[in-house]
PDB file of N, CA and C in Angstrom:
ATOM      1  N   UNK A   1      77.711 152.982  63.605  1.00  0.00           N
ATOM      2  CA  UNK A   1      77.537 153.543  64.911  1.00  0.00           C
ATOM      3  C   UNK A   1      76.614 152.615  65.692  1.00  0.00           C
ATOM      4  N   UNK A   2      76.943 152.732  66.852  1.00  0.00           N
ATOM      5  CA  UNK A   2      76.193 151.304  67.793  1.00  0.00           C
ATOM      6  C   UNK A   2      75.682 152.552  69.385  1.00  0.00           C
ATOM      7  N   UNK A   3      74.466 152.408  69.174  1.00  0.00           N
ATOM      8  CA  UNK A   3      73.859 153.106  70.367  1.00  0.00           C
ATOM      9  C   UNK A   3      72.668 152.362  71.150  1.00  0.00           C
ATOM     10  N   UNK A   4      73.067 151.533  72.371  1.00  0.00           N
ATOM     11  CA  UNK A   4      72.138 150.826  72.893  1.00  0.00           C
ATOM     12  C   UNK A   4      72.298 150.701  74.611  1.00  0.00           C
ATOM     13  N   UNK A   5      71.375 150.892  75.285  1.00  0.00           N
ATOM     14  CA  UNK A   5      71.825 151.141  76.645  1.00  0.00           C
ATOM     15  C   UNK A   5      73.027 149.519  77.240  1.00  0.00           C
ATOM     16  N   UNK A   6      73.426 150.125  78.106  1.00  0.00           N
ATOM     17  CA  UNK A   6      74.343 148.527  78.776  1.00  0.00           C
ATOM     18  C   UNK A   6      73.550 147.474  78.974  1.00  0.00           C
ATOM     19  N   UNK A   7      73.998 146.577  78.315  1.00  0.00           N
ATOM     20  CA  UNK A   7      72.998 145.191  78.172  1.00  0.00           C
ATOM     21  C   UNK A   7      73.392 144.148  77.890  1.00  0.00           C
ATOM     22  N   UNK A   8      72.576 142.800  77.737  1.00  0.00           N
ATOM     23  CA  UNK A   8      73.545 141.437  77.764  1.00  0.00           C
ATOM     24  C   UNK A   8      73.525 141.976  75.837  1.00  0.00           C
ATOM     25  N   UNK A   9      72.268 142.444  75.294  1.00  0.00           N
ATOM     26  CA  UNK A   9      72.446 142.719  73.701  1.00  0.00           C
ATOM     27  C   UNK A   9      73.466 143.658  73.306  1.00  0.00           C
ATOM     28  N   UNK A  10      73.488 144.338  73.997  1.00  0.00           N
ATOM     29  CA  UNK A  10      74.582 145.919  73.828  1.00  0.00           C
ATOM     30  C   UNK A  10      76.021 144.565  73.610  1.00  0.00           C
ATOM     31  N   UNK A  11      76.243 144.020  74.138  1.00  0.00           N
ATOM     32  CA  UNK A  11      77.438 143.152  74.014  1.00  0.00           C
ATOM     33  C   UNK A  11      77.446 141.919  72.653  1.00  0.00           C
ATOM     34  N   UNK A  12      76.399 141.334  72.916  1.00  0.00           N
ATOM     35  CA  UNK A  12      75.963 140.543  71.195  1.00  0.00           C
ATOM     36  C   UNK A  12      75.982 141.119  70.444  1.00  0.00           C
ATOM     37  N   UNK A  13      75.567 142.596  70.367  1.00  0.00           N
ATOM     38  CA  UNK A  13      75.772 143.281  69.472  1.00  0.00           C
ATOM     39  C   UNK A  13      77.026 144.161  68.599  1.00  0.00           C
ATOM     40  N   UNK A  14      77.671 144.609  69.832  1.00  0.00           N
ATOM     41  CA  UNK A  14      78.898 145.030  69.651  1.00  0.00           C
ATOM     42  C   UNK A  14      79.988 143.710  68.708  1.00  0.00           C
ATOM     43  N   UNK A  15      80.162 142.656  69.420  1.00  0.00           N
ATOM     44  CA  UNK A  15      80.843 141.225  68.966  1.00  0.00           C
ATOM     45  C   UNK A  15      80.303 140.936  67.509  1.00  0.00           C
ATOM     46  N   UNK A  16      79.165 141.071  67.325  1.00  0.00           N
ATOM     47  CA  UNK A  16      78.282 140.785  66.274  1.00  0.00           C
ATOM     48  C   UNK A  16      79.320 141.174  65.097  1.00  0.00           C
ATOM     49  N   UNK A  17      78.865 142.920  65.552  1.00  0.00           N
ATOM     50  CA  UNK A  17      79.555 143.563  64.341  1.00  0.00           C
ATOM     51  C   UNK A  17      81.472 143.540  64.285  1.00  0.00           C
ATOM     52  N   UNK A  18      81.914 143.442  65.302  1.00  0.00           N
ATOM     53  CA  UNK A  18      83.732 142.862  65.034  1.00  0.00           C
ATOM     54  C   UNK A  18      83.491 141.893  64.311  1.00  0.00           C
ATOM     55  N   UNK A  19      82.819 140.383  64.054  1.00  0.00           N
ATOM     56  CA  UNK A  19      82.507 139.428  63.630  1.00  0.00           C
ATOM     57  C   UNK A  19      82.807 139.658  62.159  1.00  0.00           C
ATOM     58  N   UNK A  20      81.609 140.664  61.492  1.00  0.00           N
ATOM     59  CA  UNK A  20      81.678 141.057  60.198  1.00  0.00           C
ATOM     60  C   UNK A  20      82.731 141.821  59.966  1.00  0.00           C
ATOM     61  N   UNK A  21      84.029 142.439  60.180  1.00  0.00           N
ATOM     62  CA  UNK A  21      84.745 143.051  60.102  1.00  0.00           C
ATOM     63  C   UNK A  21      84.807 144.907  60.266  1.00  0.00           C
ATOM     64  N   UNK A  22      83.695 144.929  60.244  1.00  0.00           N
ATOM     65  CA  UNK A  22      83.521 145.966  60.478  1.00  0.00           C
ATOM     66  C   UNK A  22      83.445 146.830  61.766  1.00  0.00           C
ATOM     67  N   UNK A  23      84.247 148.033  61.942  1.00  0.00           N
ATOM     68  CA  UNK A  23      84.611 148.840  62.602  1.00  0.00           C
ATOM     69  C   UNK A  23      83.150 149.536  63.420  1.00  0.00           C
ATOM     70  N   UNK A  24      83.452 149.477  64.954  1.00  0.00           N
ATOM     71  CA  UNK A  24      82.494 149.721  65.292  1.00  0.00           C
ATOM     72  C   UNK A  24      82.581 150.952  65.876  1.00  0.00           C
ATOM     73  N   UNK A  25      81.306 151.852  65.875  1.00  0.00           N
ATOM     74  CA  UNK A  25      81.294 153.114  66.710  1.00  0.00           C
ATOM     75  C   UNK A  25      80.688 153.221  68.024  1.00  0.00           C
ATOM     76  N   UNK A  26      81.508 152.868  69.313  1.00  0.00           N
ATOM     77  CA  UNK A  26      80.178 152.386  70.269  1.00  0.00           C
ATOM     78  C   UNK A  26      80.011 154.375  70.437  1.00  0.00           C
ATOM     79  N   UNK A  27      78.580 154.276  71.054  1.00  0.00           N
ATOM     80  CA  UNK A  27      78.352 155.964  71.355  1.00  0.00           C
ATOM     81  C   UNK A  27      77.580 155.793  72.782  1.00  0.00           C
ATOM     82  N   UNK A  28      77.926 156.670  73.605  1.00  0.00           N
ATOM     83  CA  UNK A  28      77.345 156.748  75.033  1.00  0.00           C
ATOM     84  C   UNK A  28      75.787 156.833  75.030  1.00  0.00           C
ATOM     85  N   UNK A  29      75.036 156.576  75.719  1.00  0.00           N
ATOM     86  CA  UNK A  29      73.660 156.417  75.267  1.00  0.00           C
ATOM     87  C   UNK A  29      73.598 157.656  76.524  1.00  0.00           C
ATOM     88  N   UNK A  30      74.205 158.830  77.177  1.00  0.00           N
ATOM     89  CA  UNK A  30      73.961 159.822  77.490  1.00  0.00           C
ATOM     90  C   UNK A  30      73.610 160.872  76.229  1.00  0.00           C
ATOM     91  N   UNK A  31      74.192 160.566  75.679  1.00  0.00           N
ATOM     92  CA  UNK A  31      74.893 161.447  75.019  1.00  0.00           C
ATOM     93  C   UNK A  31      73.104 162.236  73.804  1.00  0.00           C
ATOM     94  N   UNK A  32      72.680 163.536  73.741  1.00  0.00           N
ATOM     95  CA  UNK A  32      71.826 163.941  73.424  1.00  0.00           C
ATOM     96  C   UNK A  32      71.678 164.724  71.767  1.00  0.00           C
ATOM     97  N   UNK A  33      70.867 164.658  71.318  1.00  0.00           N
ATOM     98  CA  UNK A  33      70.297 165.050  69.874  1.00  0.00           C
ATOM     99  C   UNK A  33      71.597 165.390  69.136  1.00  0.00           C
ATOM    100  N   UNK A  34      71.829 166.953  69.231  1.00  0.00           N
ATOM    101  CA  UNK A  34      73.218 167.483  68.054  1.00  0.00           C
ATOM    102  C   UNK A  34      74.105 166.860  68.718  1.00  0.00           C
ATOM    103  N   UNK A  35      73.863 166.506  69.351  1.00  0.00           N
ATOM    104  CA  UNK A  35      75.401 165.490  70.032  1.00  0.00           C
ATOM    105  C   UNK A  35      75.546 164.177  68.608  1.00  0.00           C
ATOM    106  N   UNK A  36      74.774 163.272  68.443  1.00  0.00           N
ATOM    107  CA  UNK A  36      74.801 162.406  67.429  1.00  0.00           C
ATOM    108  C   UNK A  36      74.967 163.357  66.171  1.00  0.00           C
ATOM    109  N   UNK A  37      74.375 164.704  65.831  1.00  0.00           N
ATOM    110  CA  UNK A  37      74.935 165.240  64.516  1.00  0.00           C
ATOM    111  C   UNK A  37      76.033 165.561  64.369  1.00  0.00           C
ATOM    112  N   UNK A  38      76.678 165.967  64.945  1.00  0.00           N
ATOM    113  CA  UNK A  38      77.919 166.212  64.861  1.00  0.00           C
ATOM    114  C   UNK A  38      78.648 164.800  64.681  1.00  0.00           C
ATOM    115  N   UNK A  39      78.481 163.663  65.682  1.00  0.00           N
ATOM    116  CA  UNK A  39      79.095 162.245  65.764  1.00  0.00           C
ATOM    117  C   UNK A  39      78.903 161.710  64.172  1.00  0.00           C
ATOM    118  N   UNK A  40      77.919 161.675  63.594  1.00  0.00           N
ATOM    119  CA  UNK A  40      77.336 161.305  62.531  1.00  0.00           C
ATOM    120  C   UNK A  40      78.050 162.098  61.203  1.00  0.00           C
ATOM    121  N   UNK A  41      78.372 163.036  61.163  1.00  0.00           N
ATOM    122  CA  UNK A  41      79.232 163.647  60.535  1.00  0.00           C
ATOM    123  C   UNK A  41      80.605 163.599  60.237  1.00  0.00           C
ATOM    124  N   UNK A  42      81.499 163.439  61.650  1.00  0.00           N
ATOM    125  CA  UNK A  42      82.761 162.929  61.650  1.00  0.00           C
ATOM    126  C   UNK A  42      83.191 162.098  61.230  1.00  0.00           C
ATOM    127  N   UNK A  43      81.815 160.400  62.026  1.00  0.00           N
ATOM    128  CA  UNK A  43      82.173 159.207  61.667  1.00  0.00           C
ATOM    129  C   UNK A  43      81.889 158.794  60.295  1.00  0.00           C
ATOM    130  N   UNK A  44      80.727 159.424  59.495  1.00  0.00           N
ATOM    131  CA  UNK A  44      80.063 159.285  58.542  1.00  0.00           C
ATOM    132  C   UNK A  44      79.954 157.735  58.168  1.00  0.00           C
ATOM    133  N   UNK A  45      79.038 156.949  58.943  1.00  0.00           N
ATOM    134  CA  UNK A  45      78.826 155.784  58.875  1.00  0.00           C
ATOM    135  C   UNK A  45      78.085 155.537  58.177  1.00  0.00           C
ATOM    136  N   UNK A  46      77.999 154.139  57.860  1.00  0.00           N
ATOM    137  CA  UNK A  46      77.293 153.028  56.719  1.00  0.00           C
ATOM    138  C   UNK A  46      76.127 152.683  57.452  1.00  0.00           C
ATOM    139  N   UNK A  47      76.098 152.241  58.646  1.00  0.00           N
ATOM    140  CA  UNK A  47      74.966 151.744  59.285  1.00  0.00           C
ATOM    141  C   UNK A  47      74.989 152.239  60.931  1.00  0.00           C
ATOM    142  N   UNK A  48      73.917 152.334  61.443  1.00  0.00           N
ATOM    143  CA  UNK A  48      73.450 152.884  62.729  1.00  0.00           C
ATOM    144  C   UNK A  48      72.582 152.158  63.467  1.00  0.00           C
ATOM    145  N   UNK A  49      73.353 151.007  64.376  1.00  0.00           N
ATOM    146  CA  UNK A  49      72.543 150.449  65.327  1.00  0.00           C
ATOM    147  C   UNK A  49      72.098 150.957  66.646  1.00  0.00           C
ATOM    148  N   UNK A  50      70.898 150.893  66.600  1.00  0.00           N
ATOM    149  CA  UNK A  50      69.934 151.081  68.015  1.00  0.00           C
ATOM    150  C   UNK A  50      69.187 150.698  68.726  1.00  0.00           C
ATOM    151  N   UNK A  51      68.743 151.186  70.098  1.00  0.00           N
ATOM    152  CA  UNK A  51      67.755 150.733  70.594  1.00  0.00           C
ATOM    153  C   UNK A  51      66.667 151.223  70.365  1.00  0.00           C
ATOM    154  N   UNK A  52      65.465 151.058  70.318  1.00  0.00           N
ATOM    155  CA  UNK A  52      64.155 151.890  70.171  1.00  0.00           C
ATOM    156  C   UNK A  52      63.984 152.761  70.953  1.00  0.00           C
ATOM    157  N   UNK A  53      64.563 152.838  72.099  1.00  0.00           N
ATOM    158  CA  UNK A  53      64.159 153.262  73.439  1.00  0.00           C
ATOM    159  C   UNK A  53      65.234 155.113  72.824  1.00  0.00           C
ATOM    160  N   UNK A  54      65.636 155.034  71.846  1.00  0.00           N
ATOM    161  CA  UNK A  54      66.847 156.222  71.630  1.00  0.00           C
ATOM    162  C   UNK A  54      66.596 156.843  70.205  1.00  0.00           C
ATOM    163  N   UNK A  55      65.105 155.889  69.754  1.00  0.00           N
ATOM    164  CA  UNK A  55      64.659 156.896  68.644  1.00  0.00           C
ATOM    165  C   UNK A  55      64.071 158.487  68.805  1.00  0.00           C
ATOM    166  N   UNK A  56      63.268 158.175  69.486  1.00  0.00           N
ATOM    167  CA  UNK A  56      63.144 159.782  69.513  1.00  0.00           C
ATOM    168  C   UNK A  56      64.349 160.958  69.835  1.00  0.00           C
ATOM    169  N   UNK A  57      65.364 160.463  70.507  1.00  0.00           N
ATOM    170  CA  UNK A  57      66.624 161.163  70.794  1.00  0.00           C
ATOM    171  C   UNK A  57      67.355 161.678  69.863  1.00  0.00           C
ATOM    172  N   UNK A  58      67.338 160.534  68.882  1.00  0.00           N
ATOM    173  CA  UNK A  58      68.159 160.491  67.402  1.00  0.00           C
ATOM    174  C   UNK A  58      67.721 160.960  66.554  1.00  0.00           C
ATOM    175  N   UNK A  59      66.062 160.893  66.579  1.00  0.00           N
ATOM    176  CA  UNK A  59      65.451 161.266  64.983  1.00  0.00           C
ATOM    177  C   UNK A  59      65.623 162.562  64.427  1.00  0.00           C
ATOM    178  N   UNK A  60      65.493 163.884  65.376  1.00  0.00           N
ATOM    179  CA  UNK A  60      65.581 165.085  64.865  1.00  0.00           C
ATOM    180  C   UNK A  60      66.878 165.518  64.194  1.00  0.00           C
ATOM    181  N   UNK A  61      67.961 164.713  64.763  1.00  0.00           N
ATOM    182  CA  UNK A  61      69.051 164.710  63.480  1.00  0.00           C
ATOM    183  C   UNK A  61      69.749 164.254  62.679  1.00  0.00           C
ATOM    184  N   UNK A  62      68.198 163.460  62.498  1.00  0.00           N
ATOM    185  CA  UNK A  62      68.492 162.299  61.009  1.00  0.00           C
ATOM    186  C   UNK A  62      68.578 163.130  60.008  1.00  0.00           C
ATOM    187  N   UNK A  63      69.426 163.277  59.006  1.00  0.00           N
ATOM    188  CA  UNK A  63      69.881 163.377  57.679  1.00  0.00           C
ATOM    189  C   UNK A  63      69.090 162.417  56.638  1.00  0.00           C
ATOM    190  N   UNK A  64      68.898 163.206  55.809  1.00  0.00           N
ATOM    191  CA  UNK A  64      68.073 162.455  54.704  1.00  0.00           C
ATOM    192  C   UNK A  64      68.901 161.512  53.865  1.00  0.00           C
ATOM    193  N   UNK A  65      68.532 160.339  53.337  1.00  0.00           N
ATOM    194  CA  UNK A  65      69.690 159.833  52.385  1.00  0.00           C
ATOM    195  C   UNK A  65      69.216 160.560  50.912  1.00  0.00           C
ATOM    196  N   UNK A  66      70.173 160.532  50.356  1.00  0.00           N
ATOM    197  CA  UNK A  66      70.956 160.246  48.936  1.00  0.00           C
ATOM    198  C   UNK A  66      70.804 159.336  48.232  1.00  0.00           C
ATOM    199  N   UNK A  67      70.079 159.507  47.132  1.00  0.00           N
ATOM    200  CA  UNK A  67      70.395 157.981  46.189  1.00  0.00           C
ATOM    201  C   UNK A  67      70.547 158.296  45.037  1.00  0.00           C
TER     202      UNK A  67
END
């Protein structure tokens, strides 16, 4: 999942990850708290890129990992 406001990085970043083959999730950076739990659930992703500026947005429905 890729969550970063519109930017010259939001775009390096996006390319970045097509690069590695991997499938990207872009997510609207409107978009608010259970909004990502639910997203996070569906997509059930490997990795979650962000901006700092969208941690506090995200954190309350961080899921714990598993090991």
């Amino acid at each position: 999942m890729h969550l970063q406001n519109n930017s010259l990085e939001w775009l390096i970043t996006y390319y970045g990850i097509l690069k590695t083959g991997a499938v990207v999730v872009p997510l609207n950076f409107r978009f608010v708290g259970r909004t990502f739990s639910t997203l996070r659930t569906f997509a059930n992703p490997k990795l979650f890129i962000l901006g700092s500026e969208f941690v506090p947005v995200v954190q309350p429905s961080r899921r714990t990992s598993r090991r």
